[in-house]
Structures are given as C-alpha cells and as structure tokens.
C-alpha atoms as a PDB file:
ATOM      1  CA  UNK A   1      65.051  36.702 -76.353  1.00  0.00           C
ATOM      2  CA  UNK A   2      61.693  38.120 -75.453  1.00  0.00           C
ATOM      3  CA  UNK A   3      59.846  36.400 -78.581  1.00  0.00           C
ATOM      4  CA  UNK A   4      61.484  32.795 -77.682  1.00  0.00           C
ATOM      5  CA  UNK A   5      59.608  32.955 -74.285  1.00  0.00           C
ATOM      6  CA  UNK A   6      56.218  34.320 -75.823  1.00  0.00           C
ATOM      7  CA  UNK A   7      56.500  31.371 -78.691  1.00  0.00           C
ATOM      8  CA  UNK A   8      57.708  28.984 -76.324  1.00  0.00           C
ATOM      9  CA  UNK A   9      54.877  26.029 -75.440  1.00  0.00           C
ATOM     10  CA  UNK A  10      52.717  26.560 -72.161  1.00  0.00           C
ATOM     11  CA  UNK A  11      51.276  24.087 -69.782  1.00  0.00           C
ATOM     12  CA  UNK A  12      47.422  23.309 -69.364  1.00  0.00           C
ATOM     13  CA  UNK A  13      46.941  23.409 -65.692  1.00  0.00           C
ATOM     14  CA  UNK A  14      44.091  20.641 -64.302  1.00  0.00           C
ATOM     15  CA  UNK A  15      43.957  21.159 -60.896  1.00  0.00           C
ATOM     16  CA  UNK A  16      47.674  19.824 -59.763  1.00  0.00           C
ATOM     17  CA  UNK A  17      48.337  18.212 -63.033  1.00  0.00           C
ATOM     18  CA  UNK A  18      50.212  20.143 -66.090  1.00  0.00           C
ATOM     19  CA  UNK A  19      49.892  18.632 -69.314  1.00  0.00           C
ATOM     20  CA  UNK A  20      50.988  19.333 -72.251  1.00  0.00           C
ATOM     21  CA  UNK A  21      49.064  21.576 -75.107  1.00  0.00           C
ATOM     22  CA  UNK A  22      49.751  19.038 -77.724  1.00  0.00           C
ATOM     23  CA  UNK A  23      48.289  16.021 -75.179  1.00  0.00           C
ATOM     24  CA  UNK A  24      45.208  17.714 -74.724  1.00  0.00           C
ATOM     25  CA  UNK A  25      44.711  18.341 -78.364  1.00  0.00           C
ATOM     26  CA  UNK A  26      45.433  14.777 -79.213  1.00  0.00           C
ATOM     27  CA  UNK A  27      42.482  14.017 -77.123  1.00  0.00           C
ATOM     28  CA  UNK A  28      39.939  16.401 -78.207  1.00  0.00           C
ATOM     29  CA  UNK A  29      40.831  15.169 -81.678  1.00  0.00           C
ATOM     30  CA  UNK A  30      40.470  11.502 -80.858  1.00  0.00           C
ATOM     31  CA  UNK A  31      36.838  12.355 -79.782  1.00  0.00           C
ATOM     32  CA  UNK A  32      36.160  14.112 -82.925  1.00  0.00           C
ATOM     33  CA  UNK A  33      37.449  11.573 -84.768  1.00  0.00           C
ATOM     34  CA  UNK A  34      34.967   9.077 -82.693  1.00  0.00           C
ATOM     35  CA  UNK A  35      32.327  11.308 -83.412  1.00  0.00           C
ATOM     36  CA  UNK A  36      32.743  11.276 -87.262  1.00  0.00           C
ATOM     37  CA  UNK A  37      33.607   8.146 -87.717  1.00  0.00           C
ATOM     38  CA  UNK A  38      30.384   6.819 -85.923  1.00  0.00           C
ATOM     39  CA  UNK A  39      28.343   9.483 -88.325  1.00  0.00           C
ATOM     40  CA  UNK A  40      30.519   8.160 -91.529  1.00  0.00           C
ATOM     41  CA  UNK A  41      29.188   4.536 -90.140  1.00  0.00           C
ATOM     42  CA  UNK A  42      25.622   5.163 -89.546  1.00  0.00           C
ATOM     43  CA  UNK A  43      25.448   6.659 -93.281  1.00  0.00           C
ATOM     44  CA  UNK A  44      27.458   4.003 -94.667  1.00  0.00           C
ATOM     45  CA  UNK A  45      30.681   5.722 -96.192  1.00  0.00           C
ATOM     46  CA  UNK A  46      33.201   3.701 -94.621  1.00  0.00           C
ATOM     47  CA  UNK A  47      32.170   1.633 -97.701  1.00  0.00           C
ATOM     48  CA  UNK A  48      34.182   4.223-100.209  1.00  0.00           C
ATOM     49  CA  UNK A  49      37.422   4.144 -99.033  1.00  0.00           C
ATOM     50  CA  UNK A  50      39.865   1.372 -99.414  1.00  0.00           C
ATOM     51  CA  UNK A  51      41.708   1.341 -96.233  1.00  0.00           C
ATOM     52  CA  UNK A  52      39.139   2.596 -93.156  1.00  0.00           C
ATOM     53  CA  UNK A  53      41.956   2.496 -90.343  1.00  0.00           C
ATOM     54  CA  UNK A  54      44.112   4.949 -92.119  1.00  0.00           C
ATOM     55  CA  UNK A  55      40.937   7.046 -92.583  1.00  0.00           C
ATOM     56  CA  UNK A  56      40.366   7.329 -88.923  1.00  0.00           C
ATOM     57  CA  UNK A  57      44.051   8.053 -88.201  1.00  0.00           C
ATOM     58  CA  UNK A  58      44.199  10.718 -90.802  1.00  0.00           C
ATOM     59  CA  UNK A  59      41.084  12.199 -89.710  1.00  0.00           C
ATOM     60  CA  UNK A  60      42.878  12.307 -85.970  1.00  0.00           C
ATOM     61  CA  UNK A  61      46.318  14.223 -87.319  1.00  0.00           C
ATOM     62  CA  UNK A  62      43.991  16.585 -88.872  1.00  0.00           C
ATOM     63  CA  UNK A  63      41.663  17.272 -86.115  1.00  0.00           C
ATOM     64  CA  UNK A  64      44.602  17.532 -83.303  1.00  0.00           C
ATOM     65  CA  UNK A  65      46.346  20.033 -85.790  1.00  0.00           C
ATOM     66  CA  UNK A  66      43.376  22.136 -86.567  1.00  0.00           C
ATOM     67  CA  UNK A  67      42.691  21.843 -82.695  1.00  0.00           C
ATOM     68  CA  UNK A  68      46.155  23.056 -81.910  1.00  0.00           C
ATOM     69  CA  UNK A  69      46.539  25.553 -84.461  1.00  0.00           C
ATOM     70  CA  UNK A  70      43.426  27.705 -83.909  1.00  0.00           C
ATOM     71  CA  UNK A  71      41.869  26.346 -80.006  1.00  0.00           C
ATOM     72  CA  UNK A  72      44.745  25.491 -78.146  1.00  0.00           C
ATOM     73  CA  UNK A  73      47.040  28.720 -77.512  1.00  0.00           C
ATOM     74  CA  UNK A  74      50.581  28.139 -77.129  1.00  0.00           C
END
C-alpha cells in the first residue's frame, strides 16, 4: 500500500492553481519543440523530411516524455 502512494502522480502547485505533472510537461515540450523547429528552419532541414507536421508532433511526444521521465518528479 505504501509504494501505490509514493508512485502515485503529484500535483504542481502555482500559487492557488494545481496542475497536473503531465500538463506542465506538455508545455515545456511544446516550447522545445518551437525552439527546434525554428533552428531546423533557419538551417533549412525541414526540406528532408516528407511530412514536416508529423515531425513537429513527434518531436513534442518525445520532448514531453523525456521531460516527464527525467525533470518532472512524480
């Protein structure tokens, strides 16, 4: 019973507003994804891949894993 409640999800406390670990991830990872995509645009290699909108959205899954995996504690 003890290990359920240590591995069970925590809140992220701004000020009066809890939100979710997962949320807040999401969001750092949509800037990241921003960020690279703007680099992979000024150095023109949005020009090698077929199908730049699913780049971008695979580029945000990874981020907001890697995010919540190893930044994020839960």
């Amino acid at each position: 019973m003890n290990t359920f409640l240590s591995a069970a999800p925590r809140e992220i406390a701004l000020s009066d507003l809890y939100v979710p670990p997962l949320l807040v991830a999401a969001l750092i990872g949509l800037v990241f994804t921003s960020v690279t995509v703007r680099l992979m645009n000024k150095l023109r290699w949005h020009r090698f891949f077929v199908i730049p909108p699913l780049v971008e959205l695979s580029l945000t899954v990874i981020y907001t894993v890697l995010i919540s995996i190893f930044f994020i504690p839960s």
